[in-house]
N, C-alpha and C. Protein backbone atom coordinates (compact mmCIF):
# COMPACT_ATOMS: atom_id res chain seq x y z
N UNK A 1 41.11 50.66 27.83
CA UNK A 1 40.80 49.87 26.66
C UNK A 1 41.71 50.23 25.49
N UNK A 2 42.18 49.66 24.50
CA UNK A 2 42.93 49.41 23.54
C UNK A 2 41.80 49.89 22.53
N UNK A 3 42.25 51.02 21.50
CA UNK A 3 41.24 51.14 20.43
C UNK A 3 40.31 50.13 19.58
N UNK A 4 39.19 50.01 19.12
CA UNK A 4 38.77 49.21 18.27
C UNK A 4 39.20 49.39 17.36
N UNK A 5 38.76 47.84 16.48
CA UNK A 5 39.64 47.25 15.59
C UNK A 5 40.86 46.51 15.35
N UNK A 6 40.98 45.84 16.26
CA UNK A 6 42.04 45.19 16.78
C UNK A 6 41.90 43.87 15.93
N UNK A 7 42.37 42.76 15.08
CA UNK A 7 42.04 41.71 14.89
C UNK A 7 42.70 40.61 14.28
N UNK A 8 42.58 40.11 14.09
CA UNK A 8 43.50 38.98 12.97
C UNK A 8 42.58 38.64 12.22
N UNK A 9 43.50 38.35 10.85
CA UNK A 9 42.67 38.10 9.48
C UNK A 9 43.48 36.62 8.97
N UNK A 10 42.74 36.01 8.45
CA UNK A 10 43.27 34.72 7.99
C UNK A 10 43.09 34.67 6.23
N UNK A 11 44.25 34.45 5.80
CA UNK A 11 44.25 34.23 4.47
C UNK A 11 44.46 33.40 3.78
N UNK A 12 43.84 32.68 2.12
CA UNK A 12 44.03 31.53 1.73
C UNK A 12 45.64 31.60 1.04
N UNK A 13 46.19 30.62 0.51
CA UNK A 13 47.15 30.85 -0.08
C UNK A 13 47.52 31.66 -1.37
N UNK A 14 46.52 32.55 -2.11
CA UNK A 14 46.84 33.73 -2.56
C UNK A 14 46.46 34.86 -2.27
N UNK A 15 46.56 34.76 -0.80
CA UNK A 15 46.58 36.38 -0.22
C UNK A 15 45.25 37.00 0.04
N UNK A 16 44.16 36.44 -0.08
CA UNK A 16 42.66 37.05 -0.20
C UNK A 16 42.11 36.03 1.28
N UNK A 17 41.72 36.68 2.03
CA UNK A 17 41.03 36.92 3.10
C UNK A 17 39.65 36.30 3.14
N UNK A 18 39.73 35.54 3.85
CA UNK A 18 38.01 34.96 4.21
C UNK A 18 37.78 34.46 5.41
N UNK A 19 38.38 34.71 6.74
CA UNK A 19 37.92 34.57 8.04
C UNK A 19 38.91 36.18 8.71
N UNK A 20 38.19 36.90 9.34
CA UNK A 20 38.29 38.33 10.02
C UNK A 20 37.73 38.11 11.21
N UNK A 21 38.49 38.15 12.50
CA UNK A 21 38.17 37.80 13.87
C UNK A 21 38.85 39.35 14.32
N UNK A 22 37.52 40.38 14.92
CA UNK A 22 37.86 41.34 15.70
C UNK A 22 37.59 41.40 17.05
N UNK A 23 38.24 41.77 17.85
CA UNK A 23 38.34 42.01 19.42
C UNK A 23 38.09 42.83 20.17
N UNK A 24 36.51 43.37 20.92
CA UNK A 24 35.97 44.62 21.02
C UNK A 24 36.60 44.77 22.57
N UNK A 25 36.63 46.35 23.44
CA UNK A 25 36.87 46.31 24.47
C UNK A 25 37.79 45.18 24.98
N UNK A 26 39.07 45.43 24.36
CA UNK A 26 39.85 44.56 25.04
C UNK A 26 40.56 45.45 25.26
N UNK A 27 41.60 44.85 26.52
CA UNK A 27 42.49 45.38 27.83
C UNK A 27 43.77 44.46 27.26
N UNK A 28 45.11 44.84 27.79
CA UNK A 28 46.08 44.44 28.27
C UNK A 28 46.68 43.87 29.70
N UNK A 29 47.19 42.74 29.66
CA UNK A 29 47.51 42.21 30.83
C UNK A 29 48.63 41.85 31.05
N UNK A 30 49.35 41.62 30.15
CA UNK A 30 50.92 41.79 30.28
C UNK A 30 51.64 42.05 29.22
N UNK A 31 53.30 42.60 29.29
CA UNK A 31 54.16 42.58 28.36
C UNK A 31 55.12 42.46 28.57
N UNK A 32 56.21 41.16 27.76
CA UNK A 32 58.17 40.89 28.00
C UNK A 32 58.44 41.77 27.89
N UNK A 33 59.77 41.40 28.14
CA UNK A 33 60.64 42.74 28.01
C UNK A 33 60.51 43.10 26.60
N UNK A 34 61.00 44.47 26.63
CA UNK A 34 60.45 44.99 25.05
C UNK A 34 61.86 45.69 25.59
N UNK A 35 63.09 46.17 24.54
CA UNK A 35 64.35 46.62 24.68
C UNK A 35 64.04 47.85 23.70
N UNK A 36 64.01 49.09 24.32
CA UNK A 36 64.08 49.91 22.76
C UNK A 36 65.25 50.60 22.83
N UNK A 37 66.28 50.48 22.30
CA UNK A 37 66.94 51.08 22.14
C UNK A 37 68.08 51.45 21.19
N UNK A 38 68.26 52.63 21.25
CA UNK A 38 68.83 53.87 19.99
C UNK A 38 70.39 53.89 20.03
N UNK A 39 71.02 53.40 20.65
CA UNK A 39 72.34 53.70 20.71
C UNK A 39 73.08 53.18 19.40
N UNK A 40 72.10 52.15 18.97
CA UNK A 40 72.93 51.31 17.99
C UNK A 40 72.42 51.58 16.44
N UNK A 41 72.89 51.56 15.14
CA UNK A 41 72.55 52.19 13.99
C UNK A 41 72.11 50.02 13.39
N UNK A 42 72.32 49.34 13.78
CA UNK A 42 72.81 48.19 13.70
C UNK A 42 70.43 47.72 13.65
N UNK A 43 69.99 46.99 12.20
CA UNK A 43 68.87 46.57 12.12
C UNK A 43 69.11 44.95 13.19
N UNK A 44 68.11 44.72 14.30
CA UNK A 44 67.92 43.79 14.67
C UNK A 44 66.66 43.72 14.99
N UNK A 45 65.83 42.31 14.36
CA UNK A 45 64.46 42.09 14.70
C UNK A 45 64.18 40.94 16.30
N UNK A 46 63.56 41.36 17.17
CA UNK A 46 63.64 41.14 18.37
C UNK A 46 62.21 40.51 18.53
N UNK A 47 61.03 39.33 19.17
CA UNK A 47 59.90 39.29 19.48
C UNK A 47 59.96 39.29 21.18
N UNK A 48 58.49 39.87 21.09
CA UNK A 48 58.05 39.75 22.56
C UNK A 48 56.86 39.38 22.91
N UNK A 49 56.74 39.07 23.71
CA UNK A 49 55.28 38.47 23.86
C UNK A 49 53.90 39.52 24.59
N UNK A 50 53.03 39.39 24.52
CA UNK A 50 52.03 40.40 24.64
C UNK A 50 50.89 39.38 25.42
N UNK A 51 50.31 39.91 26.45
CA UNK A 51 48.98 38.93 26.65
C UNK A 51 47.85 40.31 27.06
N UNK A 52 46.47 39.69 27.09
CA UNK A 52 46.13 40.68 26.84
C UNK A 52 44.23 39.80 27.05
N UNK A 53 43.03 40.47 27.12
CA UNK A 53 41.94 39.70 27.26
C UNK A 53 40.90 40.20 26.68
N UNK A 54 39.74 40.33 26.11
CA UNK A 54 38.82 40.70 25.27
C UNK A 54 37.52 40.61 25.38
N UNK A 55 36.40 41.70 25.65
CA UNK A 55 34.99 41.29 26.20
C UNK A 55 34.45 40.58 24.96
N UNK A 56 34.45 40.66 23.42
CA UNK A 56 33.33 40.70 22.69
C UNK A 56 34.65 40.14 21.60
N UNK A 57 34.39 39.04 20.66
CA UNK A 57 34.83 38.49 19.87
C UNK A 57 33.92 38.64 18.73
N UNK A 58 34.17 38.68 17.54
CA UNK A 58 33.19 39.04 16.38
C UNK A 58 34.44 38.29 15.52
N UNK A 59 33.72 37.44 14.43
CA UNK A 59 34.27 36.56 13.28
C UNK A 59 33.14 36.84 12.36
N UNK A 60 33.89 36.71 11.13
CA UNK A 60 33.39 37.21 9.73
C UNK A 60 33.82 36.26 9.04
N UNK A 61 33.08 35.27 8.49
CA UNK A 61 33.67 33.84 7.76
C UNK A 61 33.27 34.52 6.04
N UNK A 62 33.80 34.73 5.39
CA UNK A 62 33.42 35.31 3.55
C UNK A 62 33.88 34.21 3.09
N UNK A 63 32.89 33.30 2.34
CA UNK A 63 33.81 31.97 1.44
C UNK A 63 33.17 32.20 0.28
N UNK A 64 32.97 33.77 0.05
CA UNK A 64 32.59 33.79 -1.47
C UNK A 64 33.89 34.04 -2.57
């Protein structure tokens, strides 16, 4: 299992938060290639993809 607290937060357009979706007992199920490597001094931002599955979903809607 992947530590708790795992989640995505959704924000309005000045930055303040009012939907919090956490992901309890979730696992990993796959990952792209992920390249790490040091040889180069050179900043490059790279994505990869992650999949992954979750027993227990919890959402927190705040529209105060």
């Amino acid at each position: 299992y992947v530590p708790e607290g795992v989640g995505i937060q959704v924000m309005d357009s000045e930055g303040i938060i009012f939907v919090s979706c956490k992901m309890h007992r979730m696992l990993y199920q796959g990952l792209s290639a992920l390249d790490l490597n040091f040889s180069s001094n050179t900043v490059e931002f790279q994505t990869f993809d992650m999949t992954f599955v979750y027993n227990d979903l919890e959402i927190v809607i705040d529209l105060d």
